[in-house]
N, C-alpha and C. Protein backbone atom coordinates (compact mmCIF):
# COMPACT_ATOMS: atom_id res chain seq x y z
N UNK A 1 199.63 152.00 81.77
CA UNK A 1 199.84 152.53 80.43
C UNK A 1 198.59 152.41 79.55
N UNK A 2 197.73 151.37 79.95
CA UNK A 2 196.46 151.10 79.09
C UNK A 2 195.56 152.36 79.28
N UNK A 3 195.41 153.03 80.46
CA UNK A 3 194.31 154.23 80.75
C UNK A 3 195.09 155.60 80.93
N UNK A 4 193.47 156.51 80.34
CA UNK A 4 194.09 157.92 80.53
C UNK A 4 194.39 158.53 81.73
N UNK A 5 194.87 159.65 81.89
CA UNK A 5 195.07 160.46 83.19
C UNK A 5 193.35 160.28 83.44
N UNK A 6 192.74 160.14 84.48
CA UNK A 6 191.64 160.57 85.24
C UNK A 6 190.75 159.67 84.95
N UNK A 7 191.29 158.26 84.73
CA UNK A 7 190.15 157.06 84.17
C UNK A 7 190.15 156.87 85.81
N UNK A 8 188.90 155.87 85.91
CA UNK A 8 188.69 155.34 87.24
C UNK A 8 188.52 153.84 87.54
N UNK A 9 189.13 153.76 88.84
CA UNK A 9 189.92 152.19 88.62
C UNK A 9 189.70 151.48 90.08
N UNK A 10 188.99 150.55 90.24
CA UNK A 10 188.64 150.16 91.39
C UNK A 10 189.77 148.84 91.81
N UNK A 11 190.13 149.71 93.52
CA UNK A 11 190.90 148.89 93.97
C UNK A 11 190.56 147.60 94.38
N UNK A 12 189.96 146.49 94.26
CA UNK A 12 189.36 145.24 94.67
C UNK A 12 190.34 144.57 95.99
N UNK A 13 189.73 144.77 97.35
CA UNK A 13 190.63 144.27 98.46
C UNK A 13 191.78 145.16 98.62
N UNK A 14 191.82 146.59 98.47
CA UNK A 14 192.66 147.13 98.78
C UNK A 14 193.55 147.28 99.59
N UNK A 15 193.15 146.11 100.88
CA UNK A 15 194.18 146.51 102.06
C UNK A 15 194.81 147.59 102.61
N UNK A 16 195.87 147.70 103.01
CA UNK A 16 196.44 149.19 103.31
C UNK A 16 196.43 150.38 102.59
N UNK A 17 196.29 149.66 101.31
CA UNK A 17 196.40 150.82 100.21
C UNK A 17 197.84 150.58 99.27
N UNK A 18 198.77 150.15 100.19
CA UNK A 18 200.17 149.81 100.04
C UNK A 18 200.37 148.67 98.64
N UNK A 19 201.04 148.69 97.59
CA UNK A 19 201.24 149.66 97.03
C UNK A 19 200.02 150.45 96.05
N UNK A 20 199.16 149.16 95.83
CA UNK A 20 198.35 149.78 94.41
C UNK A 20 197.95 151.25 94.69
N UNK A 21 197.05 151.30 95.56
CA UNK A 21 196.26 152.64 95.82
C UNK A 21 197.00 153.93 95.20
N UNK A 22 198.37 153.39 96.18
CA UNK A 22 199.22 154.91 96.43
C UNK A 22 199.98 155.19 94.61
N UNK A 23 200.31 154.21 94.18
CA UNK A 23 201.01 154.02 92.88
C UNK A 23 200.13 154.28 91.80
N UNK A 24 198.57 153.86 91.74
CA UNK A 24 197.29 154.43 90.98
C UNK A 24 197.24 155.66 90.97
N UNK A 25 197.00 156.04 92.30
CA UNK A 25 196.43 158.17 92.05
C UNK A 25 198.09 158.74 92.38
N UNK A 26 198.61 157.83 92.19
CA UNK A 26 200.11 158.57 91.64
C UNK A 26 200.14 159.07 90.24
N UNK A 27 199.83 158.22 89.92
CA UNK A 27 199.95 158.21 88.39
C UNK A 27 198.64 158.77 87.47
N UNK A 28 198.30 159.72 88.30
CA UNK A 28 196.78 160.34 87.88
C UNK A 28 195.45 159.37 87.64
N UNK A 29 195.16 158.50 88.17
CA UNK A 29 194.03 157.62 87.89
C UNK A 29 193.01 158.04 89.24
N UNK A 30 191.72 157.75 89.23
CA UNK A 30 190.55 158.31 89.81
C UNK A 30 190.37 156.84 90.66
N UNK A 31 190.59 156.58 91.59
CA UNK A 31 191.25 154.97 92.27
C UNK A 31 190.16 154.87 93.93
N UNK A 32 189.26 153.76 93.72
CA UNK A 32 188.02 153.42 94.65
C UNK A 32 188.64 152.40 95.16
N UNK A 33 188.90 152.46 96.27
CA UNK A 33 189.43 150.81 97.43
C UNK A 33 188.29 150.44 97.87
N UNK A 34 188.11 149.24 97.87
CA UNK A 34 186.88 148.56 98.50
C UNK A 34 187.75 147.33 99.38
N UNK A 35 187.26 147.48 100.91
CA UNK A 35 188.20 146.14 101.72
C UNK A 35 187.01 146.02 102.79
N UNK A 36 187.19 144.98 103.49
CA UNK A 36 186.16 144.56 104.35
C UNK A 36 186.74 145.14 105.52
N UNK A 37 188.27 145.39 105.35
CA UNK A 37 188.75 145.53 107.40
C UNK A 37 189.00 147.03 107.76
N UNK A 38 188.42 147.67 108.36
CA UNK A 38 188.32 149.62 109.04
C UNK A 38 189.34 149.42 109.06
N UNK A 39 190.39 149.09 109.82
CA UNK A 39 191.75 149.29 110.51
C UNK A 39 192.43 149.40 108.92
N UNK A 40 192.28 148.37 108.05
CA UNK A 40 193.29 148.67 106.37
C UNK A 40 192.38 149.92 106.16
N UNK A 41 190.96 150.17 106.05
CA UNK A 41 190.67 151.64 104.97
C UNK A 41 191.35 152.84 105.74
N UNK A 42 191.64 152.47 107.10
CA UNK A 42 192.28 153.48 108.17
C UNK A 42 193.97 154.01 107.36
N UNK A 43 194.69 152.59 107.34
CA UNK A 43 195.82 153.21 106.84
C UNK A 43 195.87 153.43 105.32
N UNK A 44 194.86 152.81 104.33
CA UNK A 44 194.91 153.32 103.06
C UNK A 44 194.55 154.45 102.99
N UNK A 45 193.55 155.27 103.45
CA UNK A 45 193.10 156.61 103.86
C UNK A 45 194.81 157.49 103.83
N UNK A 46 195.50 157.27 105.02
CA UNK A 46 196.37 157.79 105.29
C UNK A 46 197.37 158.09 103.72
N UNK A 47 197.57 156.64 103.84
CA UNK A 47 198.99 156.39 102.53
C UNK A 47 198.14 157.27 101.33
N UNK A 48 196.66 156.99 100.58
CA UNK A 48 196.32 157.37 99.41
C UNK A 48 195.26 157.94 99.84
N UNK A 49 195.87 159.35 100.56
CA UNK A 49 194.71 160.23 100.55
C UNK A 49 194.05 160.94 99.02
N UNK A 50 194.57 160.72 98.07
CA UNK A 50 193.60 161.40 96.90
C UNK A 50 192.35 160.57 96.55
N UNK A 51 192.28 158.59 97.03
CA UNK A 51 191.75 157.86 96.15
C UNK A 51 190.14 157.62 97.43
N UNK A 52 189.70 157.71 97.23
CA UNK A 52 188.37 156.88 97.83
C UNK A 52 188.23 155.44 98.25
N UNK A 53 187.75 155.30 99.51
CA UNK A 53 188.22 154.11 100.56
C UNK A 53 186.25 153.77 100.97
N UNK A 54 186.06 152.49 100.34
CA UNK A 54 184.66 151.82 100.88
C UNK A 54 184.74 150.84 101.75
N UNK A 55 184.15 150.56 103.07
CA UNK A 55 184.15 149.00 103.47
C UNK A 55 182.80 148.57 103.14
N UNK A 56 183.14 147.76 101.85
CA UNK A 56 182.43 146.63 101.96
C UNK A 56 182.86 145.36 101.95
N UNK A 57 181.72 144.18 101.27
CA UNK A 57 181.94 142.80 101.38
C UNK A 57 182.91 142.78 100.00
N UNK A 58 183.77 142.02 99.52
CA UNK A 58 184.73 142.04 98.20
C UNK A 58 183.52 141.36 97.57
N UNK A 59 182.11 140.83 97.54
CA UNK A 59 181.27 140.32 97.13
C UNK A 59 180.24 141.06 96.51
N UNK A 60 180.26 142.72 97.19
CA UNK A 60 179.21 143.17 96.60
C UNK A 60 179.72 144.37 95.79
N UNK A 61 178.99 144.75 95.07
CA UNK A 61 179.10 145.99 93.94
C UNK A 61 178.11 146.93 94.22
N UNK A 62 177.24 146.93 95.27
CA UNK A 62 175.83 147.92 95.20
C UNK A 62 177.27 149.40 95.24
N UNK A 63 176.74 150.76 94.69
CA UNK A 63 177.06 151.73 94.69
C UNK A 63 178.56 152.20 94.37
N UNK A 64 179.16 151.30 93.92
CA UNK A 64 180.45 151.53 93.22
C UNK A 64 180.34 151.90 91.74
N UNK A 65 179.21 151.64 90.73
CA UNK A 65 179.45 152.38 89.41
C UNK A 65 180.02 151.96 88.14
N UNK A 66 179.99 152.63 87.51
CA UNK A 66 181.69 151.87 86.51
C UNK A 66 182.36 151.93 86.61
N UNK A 67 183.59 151.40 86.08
CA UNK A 67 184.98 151.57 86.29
C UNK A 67 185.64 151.15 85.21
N UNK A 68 187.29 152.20 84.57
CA UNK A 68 187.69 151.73 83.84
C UNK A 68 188.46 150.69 83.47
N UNK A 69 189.11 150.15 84.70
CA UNK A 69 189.67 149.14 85.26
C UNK A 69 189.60 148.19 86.64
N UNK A 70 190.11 147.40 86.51
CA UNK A 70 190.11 146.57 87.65
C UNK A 70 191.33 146.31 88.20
N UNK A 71 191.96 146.18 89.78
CA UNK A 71 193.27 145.72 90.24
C UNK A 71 192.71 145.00 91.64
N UNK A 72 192.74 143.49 91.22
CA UNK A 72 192.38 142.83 92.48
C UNK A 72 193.80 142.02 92.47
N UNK A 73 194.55 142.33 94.10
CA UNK A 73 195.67 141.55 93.95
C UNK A 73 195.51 140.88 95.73
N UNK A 74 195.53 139.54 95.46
CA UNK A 74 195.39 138.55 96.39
C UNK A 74 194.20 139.02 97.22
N UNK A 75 193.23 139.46 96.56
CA UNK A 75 192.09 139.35 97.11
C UNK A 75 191.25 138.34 97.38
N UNK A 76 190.89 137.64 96.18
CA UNK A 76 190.18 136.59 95.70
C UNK A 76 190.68 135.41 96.14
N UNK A 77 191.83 135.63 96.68
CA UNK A 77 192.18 134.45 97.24
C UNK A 77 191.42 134.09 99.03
N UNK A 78 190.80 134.81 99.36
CA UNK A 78 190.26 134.91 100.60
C UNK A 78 189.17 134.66 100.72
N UNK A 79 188.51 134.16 99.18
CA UNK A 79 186.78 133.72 99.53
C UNK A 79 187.10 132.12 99.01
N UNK A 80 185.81 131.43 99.64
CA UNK A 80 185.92 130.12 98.62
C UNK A 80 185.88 130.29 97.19
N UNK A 81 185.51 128.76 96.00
CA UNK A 81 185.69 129.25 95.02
C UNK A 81 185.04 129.49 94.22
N UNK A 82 183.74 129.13 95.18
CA UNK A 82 182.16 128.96 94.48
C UNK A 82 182.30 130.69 94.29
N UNK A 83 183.05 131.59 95.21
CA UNK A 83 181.97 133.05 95.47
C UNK A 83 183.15 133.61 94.63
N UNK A 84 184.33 133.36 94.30
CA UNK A 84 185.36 133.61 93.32
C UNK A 84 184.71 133.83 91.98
N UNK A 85 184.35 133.14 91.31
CA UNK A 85 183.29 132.70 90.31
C UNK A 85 182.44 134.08 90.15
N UNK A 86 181.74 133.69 90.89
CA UNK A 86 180.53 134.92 90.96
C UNK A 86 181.31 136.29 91.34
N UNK A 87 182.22 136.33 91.63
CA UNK A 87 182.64 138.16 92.02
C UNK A 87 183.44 138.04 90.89
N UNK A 88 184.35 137.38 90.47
CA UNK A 88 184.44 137.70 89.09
C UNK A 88 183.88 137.98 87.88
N UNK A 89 182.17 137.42 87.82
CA UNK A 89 181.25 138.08 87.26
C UNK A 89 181.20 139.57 87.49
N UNK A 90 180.93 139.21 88.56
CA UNK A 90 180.42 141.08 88.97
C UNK A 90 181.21 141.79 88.69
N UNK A 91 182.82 141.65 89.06
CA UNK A 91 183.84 142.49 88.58
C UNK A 91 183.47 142.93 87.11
N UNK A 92 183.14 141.99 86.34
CA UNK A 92 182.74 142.20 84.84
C UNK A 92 182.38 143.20 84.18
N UNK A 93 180.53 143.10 84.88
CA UNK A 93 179.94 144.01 84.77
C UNK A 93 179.97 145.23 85.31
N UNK A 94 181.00 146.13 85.95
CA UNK A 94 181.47 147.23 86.31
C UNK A 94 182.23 147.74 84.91
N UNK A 95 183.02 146.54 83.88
CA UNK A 95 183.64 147.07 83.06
C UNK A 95 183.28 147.30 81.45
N UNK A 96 183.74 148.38 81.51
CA UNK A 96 183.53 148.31 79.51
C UNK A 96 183.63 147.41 78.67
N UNK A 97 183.07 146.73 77.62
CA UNK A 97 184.80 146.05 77.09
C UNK A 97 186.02 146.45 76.45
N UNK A 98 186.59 145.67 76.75
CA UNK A 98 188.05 145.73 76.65
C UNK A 98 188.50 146.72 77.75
N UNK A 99 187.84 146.52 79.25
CA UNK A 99 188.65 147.53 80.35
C UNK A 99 189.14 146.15 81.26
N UNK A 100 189.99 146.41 81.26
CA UNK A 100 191.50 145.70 81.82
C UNK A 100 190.65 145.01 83.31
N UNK A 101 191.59 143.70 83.58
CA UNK A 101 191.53 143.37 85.26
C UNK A 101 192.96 142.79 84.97
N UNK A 102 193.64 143.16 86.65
CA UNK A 102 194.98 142.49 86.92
C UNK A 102 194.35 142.07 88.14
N UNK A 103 194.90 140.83 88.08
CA UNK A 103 194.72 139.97 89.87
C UNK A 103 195.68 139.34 89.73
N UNK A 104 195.85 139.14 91.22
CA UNK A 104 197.03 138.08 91.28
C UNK A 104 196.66 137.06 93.04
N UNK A 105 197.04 135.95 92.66
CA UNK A 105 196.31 135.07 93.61
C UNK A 105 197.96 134.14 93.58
N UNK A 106 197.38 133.17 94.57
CA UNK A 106 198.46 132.28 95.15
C UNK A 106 197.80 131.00 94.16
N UNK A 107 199.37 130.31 93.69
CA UNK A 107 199.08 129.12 93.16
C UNK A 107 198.60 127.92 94.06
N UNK A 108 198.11 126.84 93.64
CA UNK A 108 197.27 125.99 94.17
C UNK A 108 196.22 125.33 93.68
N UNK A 109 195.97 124.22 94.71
CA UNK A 109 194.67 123.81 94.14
C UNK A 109 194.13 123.29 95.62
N UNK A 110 193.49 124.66 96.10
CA UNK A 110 192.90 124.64 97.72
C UNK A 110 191.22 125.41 97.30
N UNK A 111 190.15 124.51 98.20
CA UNK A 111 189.33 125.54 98.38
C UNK A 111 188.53 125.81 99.92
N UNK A 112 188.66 126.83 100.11
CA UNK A 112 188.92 127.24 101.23
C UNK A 112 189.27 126.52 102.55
N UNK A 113 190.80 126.18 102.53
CA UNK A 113 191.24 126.05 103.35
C UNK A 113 192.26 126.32 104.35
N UNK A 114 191.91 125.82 105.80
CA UNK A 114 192.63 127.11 106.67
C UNK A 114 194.61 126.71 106.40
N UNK A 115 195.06 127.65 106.78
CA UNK A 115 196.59 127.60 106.76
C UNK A 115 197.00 128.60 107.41
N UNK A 116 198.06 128.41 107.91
CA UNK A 116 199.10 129.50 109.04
C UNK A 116 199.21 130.58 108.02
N UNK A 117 199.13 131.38 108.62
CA UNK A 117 199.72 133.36 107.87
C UNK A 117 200.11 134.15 108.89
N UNK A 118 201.53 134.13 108.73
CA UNK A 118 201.77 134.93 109.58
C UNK A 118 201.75 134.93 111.14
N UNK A 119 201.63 133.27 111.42
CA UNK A 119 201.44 133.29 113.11
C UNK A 119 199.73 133.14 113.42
N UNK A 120 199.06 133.54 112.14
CA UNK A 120 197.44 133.17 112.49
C UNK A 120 197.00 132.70 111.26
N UNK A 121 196.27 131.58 111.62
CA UNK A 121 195.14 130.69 110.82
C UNK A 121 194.09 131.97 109.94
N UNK A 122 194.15 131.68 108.58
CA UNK A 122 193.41 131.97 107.47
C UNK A 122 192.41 131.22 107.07
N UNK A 123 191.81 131.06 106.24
CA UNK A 123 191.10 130.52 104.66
C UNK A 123 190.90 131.07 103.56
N UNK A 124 192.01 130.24 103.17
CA UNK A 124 192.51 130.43 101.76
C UNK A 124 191.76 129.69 100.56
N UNK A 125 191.87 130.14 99.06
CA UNK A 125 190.98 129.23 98.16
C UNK A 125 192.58 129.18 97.02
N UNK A 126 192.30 128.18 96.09
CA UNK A 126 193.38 128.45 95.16
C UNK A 126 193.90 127.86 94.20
N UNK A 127 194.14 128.15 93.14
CA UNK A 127 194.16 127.46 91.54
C UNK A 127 194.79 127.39 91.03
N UNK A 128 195.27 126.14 90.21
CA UNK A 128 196.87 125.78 89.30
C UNK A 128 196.52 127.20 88.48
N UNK A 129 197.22 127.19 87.40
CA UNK A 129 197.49 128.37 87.03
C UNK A 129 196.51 128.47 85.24
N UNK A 130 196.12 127.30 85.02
CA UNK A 130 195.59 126.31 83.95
C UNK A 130 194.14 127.24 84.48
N UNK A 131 193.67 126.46 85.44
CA UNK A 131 192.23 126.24 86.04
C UNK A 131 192.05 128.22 86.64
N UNK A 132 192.96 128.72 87.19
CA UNK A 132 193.03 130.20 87.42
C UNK A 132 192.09 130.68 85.59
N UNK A 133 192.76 130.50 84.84
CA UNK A 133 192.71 131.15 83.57
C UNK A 133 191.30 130.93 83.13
N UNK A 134 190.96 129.39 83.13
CA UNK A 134 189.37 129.10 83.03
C UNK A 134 188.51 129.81 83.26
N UNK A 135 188.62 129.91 84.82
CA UNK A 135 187.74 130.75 85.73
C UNK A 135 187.14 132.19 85.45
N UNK A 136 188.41 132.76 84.86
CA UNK A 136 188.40 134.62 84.78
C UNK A 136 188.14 134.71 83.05
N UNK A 137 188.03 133.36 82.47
CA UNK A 137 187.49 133.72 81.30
C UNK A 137 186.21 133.37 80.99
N UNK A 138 185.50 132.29 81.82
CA UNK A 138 184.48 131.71 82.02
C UNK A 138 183.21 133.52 82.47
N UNK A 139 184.08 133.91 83.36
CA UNK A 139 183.69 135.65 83.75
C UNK A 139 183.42 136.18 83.23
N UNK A 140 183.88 135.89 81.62
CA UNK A 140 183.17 137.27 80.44
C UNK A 140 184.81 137.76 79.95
N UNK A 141 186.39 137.19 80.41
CA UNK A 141 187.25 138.15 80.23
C UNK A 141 188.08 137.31 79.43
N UNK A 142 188.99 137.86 78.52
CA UNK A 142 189.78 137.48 77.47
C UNK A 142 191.30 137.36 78.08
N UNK A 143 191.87 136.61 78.68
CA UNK A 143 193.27 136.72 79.29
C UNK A 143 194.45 137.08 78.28
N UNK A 144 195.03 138.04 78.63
CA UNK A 144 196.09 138.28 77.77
C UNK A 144 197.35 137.75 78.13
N UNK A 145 197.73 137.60 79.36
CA UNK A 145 198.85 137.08 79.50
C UNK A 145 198.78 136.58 81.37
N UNK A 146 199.54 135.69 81.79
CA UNK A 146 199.31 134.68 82.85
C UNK A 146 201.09 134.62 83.77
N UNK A 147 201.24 134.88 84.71
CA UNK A 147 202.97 134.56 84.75
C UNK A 147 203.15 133.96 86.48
N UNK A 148 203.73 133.28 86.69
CA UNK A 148 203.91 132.68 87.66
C UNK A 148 205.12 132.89 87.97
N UNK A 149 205.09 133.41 89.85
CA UNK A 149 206.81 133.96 90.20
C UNK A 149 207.22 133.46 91.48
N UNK A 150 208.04 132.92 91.48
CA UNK A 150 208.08 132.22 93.15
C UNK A 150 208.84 132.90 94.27
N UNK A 151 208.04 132.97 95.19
CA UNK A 151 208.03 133.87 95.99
C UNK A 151 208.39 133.59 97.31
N UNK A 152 209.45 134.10 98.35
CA UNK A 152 209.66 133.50 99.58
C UNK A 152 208.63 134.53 100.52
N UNK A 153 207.81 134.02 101.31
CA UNK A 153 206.76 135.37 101.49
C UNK A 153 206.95 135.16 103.34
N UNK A 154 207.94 133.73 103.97
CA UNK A 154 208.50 133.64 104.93
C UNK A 154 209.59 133.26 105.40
N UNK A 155 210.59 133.20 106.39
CA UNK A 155 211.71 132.56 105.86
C UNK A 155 211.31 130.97 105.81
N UNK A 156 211.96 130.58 104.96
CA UNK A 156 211.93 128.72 104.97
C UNK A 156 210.42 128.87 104.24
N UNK A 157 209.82 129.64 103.86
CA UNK A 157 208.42 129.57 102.87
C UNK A 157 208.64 130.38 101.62
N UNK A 158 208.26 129.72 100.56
CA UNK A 158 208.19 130.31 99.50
C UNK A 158 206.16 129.67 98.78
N UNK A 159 205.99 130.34 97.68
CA UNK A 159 204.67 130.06 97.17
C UNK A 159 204.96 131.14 95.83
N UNK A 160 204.08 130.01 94.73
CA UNK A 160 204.42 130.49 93.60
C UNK A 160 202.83 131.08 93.35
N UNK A 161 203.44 132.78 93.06
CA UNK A 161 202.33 133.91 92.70
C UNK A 161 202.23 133.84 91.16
N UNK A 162 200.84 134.11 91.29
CA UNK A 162 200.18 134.27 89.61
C UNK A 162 199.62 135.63 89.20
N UNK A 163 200.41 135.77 88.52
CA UNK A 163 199.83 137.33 87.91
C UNK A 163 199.52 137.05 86.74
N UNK A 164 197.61 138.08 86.42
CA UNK A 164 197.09 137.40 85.55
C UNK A 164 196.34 138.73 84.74
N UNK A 165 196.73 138.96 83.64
CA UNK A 165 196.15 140.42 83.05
C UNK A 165 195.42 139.76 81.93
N UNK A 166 193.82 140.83 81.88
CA UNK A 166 192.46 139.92 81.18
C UNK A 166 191.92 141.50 80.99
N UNK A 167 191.13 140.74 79.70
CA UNK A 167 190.35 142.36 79.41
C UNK A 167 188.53 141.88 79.10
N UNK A 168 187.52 142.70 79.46
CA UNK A 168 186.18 141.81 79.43
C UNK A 168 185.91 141.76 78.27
N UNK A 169 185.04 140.97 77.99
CA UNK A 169 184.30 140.93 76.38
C UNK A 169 183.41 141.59 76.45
């Protein structure tokens, strides 16, 4: 609701595409996925064929541009927290001020460490919800609102998600 029809909005860790991608250039927005894994830009391609699909590192910004927004959701949770920090900079400087970021990360206080997903070992990074807010304002961004939802994401597993909407200075 914050942007016009045809603003442009970079998907941060887009994965499959599933839902942001497809729900972005649904809704008329000009929508750039950036993910590190071929096989996800393979099926985001598929699902959101209107939006543009990059593999790169979630670390770098060379040739992505501006953007009017940001949607990194459980991306950031996949680097340590030193490089969290710094790509949240960078996310920054892609934006106007006052152009929006939504992320959403797993609660915690882990830095990068491995844990079962799904039947295979990860590394994960991750922040009470206090120390989350620090971080993304420390970035240059003004948090508007913070919400924590608990989530069963296996059976007999649950983990409480943070959704976190910030606008840059």
């Amino acid at each position: 609701d914050l942007l016009p029809e045809g603003a442009r909005v970079l998907d941060h860790g887009c994965g499959s595409g599933r839902p942001t991608a497809e729900q972005l250039t649904q809704a008329g927005l000009e929508v750039t996925g950036v993910d590190e894994s071929e096989r996800m830009l393979e099926l985001a391609r598929e699902r959101a064929p209107d939006a543009k699909f990059v593999r790169q590192d979630l670390r770098d910004f060379d040739g992505l541009g501006e953007v009017d927004a940001v949607a990194s959701f459980f991306a950031l949770l996949m680097l340590p927290r030193s490089d969290i920090a710094v790509t949240l900079r960078g996310l920054h400087r892609l934006l106007p001020t006052g152009g929006p970021l939504a992320l959403s990360m797993v609660e915690g206080d882990l830095d990068w460490v491995e844990i079962p997903f799904l039947g295979t070992p990860i590394h994960v990074s991750a922040y009470p919800a206090e120390q989350l807010s620090e971080v993304v304002q420390q970035a240059g961004f003004d948090v508007v609102d913070l919400d924590s939802v608990d989530v069963e994401t296996e059976p007999g597993r649950s983990e409480q998600q943070l959704f976190l909407r910030a606008l840059a200075r």
